[in-house]
Protein backbone atom coordinates (compact mmCIF):
# COMPACT_ATOMS: atom_id res chain seq x y z
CA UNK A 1 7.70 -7.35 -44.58
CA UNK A 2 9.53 -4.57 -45.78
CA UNK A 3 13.35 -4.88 -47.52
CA UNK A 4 16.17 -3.55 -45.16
CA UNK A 5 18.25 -0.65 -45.77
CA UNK A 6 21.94 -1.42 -47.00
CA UNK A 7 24.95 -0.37 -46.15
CA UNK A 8 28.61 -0.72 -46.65
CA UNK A 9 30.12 -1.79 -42.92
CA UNK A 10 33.75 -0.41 -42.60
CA UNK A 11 36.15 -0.52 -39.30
CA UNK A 12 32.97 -0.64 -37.30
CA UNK A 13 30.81 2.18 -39.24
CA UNK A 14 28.11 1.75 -41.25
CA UNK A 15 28.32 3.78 -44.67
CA UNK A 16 26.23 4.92 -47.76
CA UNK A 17 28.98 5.04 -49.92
CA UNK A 18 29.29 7.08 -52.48
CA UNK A 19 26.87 8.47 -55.03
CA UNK A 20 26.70 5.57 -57.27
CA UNK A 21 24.77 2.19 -56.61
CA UNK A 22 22.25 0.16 -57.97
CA UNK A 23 18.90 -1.00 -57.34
CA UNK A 24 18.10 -4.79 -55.78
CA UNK A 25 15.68 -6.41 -57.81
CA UNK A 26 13.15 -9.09 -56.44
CA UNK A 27 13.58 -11.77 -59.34
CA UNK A 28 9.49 -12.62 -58.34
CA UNK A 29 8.21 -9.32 -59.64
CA UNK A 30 10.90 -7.96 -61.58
CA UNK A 31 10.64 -4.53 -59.47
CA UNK A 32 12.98 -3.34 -56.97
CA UNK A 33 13.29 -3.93 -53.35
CA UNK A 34 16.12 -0.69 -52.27
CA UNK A 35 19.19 1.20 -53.17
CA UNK A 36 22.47 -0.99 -53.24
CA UNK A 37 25.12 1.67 -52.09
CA UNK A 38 28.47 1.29 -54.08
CA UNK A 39 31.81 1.81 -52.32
CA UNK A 40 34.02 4.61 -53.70
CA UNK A 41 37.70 4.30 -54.10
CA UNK A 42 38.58 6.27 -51.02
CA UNK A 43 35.61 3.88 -49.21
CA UNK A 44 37.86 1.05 -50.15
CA UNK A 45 40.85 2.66 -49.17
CA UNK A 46 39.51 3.01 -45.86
CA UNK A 47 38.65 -0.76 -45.84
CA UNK A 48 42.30 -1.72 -46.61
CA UNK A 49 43.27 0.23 -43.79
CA UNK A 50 40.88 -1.05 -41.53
CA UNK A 51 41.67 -4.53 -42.30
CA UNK A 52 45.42 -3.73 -41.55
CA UNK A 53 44.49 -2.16 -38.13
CA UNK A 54 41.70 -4.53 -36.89
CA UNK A 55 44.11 -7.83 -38.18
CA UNK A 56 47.09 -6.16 -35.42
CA UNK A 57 44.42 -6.18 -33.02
CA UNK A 58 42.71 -9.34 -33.96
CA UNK A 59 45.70 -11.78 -34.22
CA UNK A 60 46.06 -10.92 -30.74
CA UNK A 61 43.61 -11.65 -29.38
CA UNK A 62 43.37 -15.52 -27.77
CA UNK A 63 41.44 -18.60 -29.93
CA UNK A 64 39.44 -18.73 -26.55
CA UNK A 65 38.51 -15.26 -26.71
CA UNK A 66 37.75 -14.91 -30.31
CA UNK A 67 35.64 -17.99 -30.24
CA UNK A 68 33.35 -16.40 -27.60
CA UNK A 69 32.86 -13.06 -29.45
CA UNK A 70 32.19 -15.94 -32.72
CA UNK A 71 29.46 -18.11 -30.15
CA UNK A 72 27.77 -14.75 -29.80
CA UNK A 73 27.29 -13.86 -33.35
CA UNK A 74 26.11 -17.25 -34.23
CA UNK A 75 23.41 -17.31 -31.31
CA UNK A 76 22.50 -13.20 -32.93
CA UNK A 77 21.63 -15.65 -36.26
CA UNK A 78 19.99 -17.80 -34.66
CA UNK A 79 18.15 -15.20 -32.89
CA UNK A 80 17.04 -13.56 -36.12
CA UNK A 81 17.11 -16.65 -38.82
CA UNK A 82 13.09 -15.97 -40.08
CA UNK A 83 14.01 -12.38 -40.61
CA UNK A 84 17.13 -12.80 -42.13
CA UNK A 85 15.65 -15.37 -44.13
CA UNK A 86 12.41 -13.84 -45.46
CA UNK A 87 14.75 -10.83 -46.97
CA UNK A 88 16.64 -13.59 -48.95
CA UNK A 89 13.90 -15.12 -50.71
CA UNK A 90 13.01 -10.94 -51.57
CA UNK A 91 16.34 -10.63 -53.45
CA UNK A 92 17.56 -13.89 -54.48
CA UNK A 93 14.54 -15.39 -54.95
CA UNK A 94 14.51 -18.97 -53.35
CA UNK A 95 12.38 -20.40 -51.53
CA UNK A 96 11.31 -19.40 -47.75
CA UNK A 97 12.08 -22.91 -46.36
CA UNK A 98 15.32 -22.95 -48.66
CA UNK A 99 16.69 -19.85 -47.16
CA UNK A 100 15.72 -20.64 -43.98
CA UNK A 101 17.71 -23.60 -44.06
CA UNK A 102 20.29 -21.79 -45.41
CA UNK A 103 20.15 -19.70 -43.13
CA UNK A 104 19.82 -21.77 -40.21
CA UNK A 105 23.14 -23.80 -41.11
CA UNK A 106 25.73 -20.34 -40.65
CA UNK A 107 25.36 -20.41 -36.87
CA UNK A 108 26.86 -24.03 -36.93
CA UNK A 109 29.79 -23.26 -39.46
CA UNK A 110 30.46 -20.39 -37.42
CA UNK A 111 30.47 -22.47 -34.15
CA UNK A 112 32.57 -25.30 -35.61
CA UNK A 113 35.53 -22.85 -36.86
CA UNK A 114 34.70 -21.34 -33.13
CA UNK A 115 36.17 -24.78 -31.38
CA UNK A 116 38.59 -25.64 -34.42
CA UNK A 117 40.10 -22.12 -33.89
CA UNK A 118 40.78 -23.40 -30.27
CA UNK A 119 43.29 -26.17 -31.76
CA UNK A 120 45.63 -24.76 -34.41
CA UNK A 121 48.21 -26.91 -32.72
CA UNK A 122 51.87 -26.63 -34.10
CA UNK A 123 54.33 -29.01 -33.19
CA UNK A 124 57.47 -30.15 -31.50
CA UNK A 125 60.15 -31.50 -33.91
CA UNK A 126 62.72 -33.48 -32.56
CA UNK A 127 66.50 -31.98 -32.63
CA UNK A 128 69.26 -33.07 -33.99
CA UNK A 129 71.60 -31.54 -31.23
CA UNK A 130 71.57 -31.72 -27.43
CA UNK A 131 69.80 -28.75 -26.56
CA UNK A 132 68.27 -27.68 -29.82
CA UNK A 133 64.44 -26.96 -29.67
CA UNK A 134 62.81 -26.97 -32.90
CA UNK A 135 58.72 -26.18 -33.59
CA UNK A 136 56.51 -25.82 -36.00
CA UNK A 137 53.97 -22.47 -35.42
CA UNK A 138 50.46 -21.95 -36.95
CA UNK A 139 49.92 -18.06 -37.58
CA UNK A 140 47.36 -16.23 -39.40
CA UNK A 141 48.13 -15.21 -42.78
CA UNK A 142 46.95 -11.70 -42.59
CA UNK A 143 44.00 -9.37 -43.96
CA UNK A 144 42.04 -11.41 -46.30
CA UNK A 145 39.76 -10.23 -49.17
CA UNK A 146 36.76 -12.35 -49.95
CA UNK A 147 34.22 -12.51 -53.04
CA UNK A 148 30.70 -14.19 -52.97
CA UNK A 149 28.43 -14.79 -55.20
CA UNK A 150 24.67 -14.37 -55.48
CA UNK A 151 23.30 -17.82 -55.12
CA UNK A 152 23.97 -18.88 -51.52
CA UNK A 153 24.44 -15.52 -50.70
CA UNK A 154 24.60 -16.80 -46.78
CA UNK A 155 26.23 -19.71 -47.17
CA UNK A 156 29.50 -18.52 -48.89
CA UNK A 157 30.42 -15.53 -46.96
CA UNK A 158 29.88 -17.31 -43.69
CA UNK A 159 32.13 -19.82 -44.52
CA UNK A 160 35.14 -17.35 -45.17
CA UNK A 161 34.13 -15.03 -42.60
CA UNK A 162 34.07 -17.54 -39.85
CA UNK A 163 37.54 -19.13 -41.00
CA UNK A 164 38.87 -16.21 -41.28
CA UNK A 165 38.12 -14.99 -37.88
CA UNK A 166 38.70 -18.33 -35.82
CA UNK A 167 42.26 -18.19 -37.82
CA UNK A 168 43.08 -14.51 -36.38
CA UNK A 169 42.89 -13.05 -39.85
CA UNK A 170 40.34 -9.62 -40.68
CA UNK A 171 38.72 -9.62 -43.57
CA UNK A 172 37.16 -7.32 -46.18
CA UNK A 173 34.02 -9.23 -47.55
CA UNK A 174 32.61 -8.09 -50.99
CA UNK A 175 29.36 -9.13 -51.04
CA UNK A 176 27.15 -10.34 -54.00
CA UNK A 177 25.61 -7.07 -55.64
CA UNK A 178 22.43 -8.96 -56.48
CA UNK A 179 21.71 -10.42 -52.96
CA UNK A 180 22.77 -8.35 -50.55
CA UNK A 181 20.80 -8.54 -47.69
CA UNK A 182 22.21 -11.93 -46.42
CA UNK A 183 25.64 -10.19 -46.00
CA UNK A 184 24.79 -7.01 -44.29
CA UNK A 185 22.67 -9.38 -41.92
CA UNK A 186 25.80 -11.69 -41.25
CA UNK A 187 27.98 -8.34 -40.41
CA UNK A 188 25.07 -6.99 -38.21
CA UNK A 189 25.59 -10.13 -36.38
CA UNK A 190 29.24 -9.67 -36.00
CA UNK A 191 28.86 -6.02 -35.27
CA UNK A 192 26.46 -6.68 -32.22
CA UNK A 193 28.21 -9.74 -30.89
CA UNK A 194 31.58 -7.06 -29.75
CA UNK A 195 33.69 -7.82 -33.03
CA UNK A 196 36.40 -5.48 -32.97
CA UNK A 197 35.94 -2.45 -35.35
CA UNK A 198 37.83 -3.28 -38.62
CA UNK A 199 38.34 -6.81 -37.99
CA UNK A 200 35.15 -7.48 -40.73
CA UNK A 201 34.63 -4.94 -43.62
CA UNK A 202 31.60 -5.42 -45.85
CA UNK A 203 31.70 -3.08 -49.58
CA UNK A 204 29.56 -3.57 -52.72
CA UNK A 205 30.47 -2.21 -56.25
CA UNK A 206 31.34 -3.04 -59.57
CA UNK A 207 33.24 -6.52 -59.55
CA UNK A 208 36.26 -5.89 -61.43
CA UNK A 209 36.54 -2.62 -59.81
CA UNK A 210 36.48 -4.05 -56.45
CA UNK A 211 38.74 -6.76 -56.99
CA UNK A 212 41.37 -5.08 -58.81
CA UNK A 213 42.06 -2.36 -56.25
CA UNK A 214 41.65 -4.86 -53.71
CA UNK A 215 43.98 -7.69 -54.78
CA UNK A 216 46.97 -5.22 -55.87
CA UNK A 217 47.78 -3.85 -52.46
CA UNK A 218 50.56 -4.97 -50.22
CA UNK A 219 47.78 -5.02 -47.04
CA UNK A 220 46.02 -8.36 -48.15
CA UNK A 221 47.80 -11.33 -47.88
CA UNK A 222 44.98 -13.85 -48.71
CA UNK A 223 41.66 -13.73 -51.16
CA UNK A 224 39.25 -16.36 -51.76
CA UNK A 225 36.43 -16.33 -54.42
CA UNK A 226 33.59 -18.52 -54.94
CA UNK A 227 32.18 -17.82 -58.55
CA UNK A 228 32.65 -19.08 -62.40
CA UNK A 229 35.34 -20.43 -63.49
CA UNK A 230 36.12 -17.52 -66.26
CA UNK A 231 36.28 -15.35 -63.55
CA UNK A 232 37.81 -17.66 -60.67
CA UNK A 233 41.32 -18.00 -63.49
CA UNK A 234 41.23 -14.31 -64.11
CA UNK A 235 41.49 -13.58 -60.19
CA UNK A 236 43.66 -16.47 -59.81
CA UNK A 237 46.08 -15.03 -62.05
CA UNK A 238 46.23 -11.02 -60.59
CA UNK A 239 46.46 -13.27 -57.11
CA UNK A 240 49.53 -14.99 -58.39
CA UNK A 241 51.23 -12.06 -60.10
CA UNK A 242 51.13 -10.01 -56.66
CA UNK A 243 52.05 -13.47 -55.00
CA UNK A 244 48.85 -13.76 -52.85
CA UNK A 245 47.43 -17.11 -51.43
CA UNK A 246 44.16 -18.23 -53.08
CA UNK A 247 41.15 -20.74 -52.38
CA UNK A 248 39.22 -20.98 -55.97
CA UNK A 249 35.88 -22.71 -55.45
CA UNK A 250 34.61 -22.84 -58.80
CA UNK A 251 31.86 -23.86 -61.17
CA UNK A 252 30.88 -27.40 -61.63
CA UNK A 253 29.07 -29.70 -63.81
CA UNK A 254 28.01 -32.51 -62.06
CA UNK A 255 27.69 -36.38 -62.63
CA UNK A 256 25.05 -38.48 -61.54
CA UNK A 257 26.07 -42.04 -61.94
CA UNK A 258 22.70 -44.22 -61.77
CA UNK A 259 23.69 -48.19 -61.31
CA UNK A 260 21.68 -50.91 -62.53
CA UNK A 261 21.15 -52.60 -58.94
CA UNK A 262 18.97 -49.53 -57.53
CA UNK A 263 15.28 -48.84 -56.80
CA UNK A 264 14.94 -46.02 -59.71
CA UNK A 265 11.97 -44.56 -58.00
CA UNK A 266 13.68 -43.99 -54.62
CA UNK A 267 16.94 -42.57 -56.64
CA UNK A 268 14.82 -39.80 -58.46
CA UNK A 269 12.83 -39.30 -55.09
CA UNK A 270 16.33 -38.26 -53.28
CA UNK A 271 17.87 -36.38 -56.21
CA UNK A 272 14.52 -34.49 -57.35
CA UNK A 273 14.76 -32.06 -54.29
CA UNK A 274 18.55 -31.32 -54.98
CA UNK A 275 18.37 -30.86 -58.83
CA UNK A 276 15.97 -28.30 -58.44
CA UNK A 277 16.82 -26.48 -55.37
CA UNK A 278 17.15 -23.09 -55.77
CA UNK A 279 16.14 -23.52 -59.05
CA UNK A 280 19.20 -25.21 -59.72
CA UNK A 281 21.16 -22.52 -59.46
CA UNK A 282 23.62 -24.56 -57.53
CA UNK A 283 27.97 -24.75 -58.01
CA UNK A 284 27.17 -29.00 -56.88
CA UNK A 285 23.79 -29.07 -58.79
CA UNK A 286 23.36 -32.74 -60.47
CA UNK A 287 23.42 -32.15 -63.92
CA UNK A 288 24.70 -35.03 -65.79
CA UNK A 289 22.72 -38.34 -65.36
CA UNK A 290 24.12 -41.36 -66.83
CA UNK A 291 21.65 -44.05 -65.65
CA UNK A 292 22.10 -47.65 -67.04
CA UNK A 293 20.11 -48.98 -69.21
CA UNK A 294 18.31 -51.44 -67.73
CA UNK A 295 16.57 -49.25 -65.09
CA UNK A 296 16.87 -46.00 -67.57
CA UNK A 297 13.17 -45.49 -68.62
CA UNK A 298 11.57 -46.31 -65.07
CA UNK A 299 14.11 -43.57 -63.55
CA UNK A 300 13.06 -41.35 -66.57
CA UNK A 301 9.22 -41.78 -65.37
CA UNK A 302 9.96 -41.27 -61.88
CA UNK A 303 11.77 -38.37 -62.39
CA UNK A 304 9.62 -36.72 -64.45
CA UNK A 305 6.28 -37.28 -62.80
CA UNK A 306 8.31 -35.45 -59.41
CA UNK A 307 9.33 -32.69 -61.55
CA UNK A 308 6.00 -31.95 -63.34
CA UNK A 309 4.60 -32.09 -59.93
CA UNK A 310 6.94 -29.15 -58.64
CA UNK A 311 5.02 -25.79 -58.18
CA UNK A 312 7.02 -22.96 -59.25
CA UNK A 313 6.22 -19.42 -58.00
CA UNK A 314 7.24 -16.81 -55.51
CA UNK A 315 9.58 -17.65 -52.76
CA UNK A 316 7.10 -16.11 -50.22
CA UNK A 317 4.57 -18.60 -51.41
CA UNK A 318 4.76 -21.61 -48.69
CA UNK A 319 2.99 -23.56 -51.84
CA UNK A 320 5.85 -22.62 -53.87
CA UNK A 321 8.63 -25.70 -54.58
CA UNK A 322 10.89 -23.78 -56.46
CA UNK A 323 11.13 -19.84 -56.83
CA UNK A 324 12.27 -17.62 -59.73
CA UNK A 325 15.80 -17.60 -61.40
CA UNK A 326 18.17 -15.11 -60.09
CA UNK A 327 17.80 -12.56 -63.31
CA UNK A 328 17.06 -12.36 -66.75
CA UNK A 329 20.31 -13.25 -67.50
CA UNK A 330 19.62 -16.94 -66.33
CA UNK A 331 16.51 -17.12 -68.32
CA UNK A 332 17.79 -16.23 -71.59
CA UNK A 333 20.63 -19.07 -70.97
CA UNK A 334 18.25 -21.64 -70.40
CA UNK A 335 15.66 -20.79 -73.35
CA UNK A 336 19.30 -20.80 -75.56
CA UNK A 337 20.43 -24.04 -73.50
CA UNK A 338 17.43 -25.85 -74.32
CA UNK A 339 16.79 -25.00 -77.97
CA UNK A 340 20.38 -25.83 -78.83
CA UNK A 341 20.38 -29.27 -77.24
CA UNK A 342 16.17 -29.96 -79.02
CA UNK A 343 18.01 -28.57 -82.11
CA UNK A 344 20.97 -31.85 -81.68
CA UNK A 345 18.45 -34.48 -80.88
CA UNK A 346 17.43 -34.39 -77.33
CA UNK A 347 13.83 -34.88 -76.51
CA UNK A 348 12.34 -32.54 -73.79
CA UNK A 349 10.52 -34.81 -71.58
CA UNK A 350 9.17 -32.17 -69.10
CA UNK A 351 9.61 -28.69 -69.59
CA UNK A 352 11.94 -26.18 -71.51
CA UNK A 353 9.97 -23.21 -70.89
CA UNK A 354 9.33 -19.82 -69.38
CA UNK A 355 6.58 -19.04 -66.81
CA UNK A 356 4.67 -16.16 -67.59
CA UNK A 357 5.89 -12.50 -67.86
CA UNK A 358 6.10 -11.29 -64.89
CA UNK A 359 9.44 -12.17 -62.55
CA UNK A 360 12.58 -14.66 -63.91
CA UNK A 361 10.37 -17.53 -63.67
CA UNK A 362 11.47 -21.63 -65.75
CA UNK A 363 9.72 -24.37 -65.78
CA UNK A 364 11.74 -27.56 -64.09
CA UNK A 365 13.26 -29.75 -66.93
CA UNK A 366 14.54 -32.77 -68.18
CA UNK A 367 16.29 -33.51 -71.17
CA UNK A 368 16.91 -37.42 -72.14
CA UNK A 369 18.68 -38.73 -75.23
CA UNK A 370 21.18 -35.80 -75.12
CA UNK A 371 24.03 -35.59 -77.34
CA UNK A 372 27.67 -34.91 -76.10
CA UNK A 373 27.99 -32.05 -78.53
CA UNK A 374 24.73 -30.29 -77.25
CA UNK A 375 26.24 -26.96 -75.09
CA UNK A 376 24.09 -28.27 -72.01
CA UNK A 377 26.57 -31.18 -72.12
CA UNK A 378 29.71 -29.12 -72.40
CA UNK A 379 29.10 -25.94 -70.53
CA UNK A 380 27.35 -25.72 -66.64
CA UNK A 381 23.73 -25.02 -67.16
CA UNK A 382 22.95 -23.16 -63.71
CA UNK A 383 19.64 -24.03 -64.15
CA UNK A 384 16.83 -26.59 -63.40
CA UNK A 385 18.05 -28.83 -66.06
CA UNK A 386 18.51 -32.14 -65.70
CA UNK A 387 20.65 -34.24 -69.01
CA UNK A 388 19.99 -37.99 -69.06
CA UNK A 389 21.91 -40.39 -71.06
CA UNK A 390 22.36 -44.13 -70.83
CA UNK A 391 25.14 -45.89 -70.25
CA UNK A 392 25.57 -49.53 -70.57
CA UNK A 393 29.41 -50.35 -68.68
CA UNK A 394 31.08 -49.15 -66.07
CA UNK A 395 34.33 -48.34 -68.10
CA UNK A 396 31.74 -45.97 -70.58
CA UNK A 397 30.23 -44.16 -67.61
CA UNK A 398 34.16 -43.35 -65.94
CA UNK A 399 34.92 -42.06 -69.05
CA UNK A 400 31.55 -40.06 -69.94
CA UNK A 401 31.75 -39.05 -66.65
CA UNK A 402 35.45 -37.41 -66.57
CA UNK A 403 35.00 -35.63 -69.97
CA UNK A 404 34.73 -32.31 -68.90
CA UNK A 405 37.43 -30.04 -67.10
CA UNK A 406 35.07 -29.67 -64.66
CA UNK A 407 35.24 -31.61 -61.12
CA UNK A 408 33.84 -30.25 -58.04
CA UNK A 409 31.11 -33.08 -57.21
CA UNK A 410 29.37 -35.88 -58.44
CA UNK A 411 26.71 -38.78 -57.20
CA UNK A 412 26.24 -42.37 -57.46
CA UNK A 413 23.48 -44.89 -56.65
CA UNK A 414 24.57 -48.33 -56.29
CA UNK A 415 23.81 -51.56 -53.75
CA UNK A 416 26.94 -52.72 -54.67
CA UNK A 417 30.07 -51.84 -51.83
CA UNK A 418 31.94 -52.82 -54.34
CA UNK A 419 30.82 -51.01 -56.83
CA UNK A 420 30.65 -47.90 -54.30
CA UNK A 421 34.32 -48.22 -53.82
CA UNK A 422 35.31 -47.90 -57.99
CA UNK A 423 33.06 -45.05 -58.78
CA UNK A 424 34.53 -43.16 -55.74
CA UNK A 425 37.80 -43.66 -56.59
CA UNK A 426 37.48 -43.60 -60.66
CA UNK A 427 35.44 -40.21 -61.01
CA UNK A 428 37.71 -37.02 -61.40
CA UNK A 429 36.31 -34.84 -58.61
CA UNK A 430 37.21 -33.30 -55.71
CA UNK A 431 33.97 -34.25 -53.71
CA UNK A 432 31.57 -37.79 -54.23
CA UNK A 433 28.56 -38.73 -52.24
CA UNK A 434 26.75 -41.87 -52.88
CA UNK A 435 23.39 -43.15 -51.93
CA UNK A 436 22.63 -40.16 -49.97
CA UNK A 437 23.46 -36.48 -49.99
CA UNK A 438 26.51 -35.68 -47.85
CA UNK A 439 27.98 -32.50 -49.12
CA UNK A 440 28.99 -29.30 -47.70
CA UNK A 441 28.54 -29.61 -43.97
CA UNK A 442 30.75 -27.58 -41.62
CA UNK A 443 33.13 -29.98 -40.41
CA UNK A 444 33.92 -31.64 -44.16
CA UNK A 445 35.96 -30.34 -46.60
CA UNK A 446 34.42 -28.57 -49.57
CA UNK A 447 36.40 -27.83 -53.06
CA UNK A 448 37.07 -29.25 -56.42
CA UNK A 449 39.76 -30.12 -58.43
CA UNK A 450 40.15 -29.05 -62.60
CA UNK A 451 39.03 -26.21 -63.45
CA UNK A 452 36.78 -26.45 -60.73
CA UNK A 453 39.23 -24.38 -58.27
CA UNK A 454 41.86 -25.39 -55.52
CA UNK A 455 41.79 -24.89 -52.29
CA UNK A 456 39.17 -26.60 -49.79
CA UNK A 457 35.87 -24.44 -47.71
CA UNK A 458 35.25 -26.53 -44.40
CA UNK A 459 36.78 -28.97 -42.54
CA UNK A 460 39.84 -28.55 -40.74
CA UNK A 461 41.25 -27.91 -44.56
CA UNK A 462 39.09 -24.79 -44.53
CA UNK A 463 40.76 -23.42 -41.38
CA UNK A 464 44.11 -24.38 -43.09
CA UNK A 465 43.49 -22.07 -45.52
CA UNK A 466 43.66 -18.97 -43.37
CA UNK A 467 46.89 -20.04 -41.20
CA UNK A 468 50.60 -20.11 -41.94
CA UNK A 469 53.73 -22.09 -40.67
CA UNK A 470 56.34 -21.01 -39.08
CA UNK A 471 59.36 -22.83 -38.25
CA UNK A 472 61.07 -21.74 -34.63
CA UNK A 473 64.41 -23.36 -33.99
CA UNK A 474 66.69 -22.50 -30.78
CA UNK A 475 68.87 -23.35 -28.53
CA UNK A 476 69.47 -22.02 -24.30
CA UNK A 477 71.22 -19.33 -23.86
């Protein structure tokens, strides 16, 4: 199949930018797959003023209406998924049943925020006074300007885009540089389902660029970023010196809290998959396993037999199990990730290496015996590595557990309800699933707490985000 053309999308036009750009390479081969237009500054210029004319015409429009144009987009998805799809694992590099899962999942957040936008209910405050009416309104904040990153290239835009929308907001959506494909197929979708030109802007360029031209101007009310956390503060702050609303989802380092009164081999055959899903280049990736010791070495075995069993190659390979890291940049980090923590004491158990020369290619890994001062520990991997330690009491493994600034999600395995209820409550994190994998689904609320960002993705929370009160008092004439 060959790579799609891309384009910048701006109040319903689609553009070749300016001059400068940069080539999309396919992480598998190392060689690249197109031309990645760049937006100029008058491009983005345009895009502001778009967003200002499409949100008057947008927040007019009816919930009921909107959600119908929103129905039709997601059924356009649908429609398309194995395309869309095999064009992901090109550029990001994950697997083909990965992105088509990935894939497969935006129709239904756009459908949920479809029927949620249907029910931004205010409400009816008592008065005081004979005669006094007083009520509470839900508006939409305004134009909102978005940032995604490169990993779930799908997944995160859709998730502001379709909030956005089912709020009454426009958006301008800078898309990942290094994936781009996803996005331009998302604003297709929007595009042929009757969206309103400049209700949904799509540019590409040089991050800081982008953002700081973006951010500054009095036309966008809102932003919301999904990225590192270095990155996530520096936005955070620019958002708060123009006074701008922000959702921050941010990196993570996760906890994997492994109780004494499990079946070890069933734990590492439900957490296998996730660690090293898309290579484990995931913001909720389990990280951090603390298993007690009493059931420590037989989750060890079990965990590494799975993971020397993984087949790692191209993510057009239906053999393949896990595809290529994103870019060189990720390889280099783990090679330095996994010398430093051999270098402290930790024993590679499975492992530690690059695949080959050709394409970003790492073997899965897992690290046991590793020391709290080892930078694996300390600072989130974004990789298929997995850091064991024991633990021996519950107190230890709260506190082991809540020793980073980090806190978006962690995991625990445990028969015990009781049990269940103290991990949930005592770990520092703004999202816990136990015994089973329950995260990030459209209708639950998504964010982290720390440094891991504020603000919530999903859930009614999500569609929060996007909406404002006002208060309406009056009286009869």
């Amino acid at each position: 199949m060959e790579y799609g053309k891309l384009q910048l999308y701006i109040d319903g036009q689609w553009l070749d930018g300016g001059k400068d750009g940069e080539d999309v390479i396919n992480p598998a081969t190392g060689k690249a797959l197109g031309r990645l237009p760049h937006a100029t500054t008058a491009d983005l210029d345009r895009a502001l003023e778009a967003a200002k004319k499409g949100f008057a015409v947008w927040r007019k429009v009816s919930p009921y209406e909107r959600s119908k144009i929103m129905r039709k987009a997601a059924d356009l998805l649908r429609e398309r998924r194995d395309a869309i799809a095999t064009e992901m694992s090109m550029d990001q590099g994950k697997v083909l049943a990965e992105s088509k899962i990935e894939i497969g999942l935006a129709p239904d957040h756009i459908d949920w925020y479809a029927e949620e936008g249907r029910r931004t209910y205010g409400r009816v405050i008592p008065g005081r006074a004979e005669g006094v009416m007083q009520f509470a309104a839900r508006e939409p904040v305004g134009p909102v300007a978005a940032f995604t990153p490169w990993n779930f290239p799908m997944n995160q835009a859709v998730r502001k885009v379709a909030a956005s929308l089912a709020a009454g907001c426009s958006i301008i959506l800078k898309g990942p540089e290094e994936t781009p494909s996803a996005c331009v197929a998302l604003v297709r979708a929007f595009h042929d389902a009757g969206l309103p030109a400049g209700v949904l802007n799509l540019v590409f360029g040089v991050p800081a660029k982008v953002s700081e031209h973006l951010i500054p101007s009095p036309i966008i009310r809102k932003i919301s970023f999904t990225g590192s956390v270095p990155v996530g503060k520096h936005l955070a702050a620019m958002a708060g010196k123009y006074m701008k609303r922000a959702t921050m989802e941010l990196g993570g380092h996760s906890p994997v809290v492994i109780f004494d009164d499990v079946d070890p081999a069933k734990v590492a055959s439900i957490i296998g998959p996730f660690k090293y899903r898309n290579a484990g280049q995931v913001c909720i990736s389990p990280t951090r396993f603390f298993v007690h010791e009493a059931v420590h070495d037989k989750f060890v075995a079990n965990f590494t037999e799975y993971t020397k069993g993984l087949k790692v190659g191209e993510g057009l390979d239906p053999a393949s199990k896990m595809g290529p890291m994103a870019n060189p940049r990720r390889i280099d980090a783990m090679e330095t990730f996994v010398a430093d923590a051999a270098q402290k004491g930790a024993k590679v158990q499975t492992g530690g290496k690059r695949i080959g020369n050709q394409g970003y290619f790492f073997e899965p890994t897992i690290l046991t015996d590793v020391p709290d001062e080892a930078r694996a520990m300390n600072e989130e991997p974004f990789g298929p590595l997995a850091l064991v330690q024991r633990f021996s009491t519950f107190d230890d493994v709260v506190s082991r557990a809540n020793r980073l600034p980090f806190g978006l999600a962690a995991y625990a395995f445990t028969r015990s309800a009781k049990t269940a209820a103290a991990i949930g409550e005592a770990i520092e994190t703004g999202m816990i699933t136990i015994n089973h994998l329950g995260l990030a689904l459209p209708e639950v609320p998504f964010g982290g707490v720390k440094d891991s960002g504020y603000g919530h993705e999903g859930g009614i929370e999500g569609l929060d985000a996007y909406l404002t009160t006002k208060f309406i008092t009056q009286v009869g004439a």
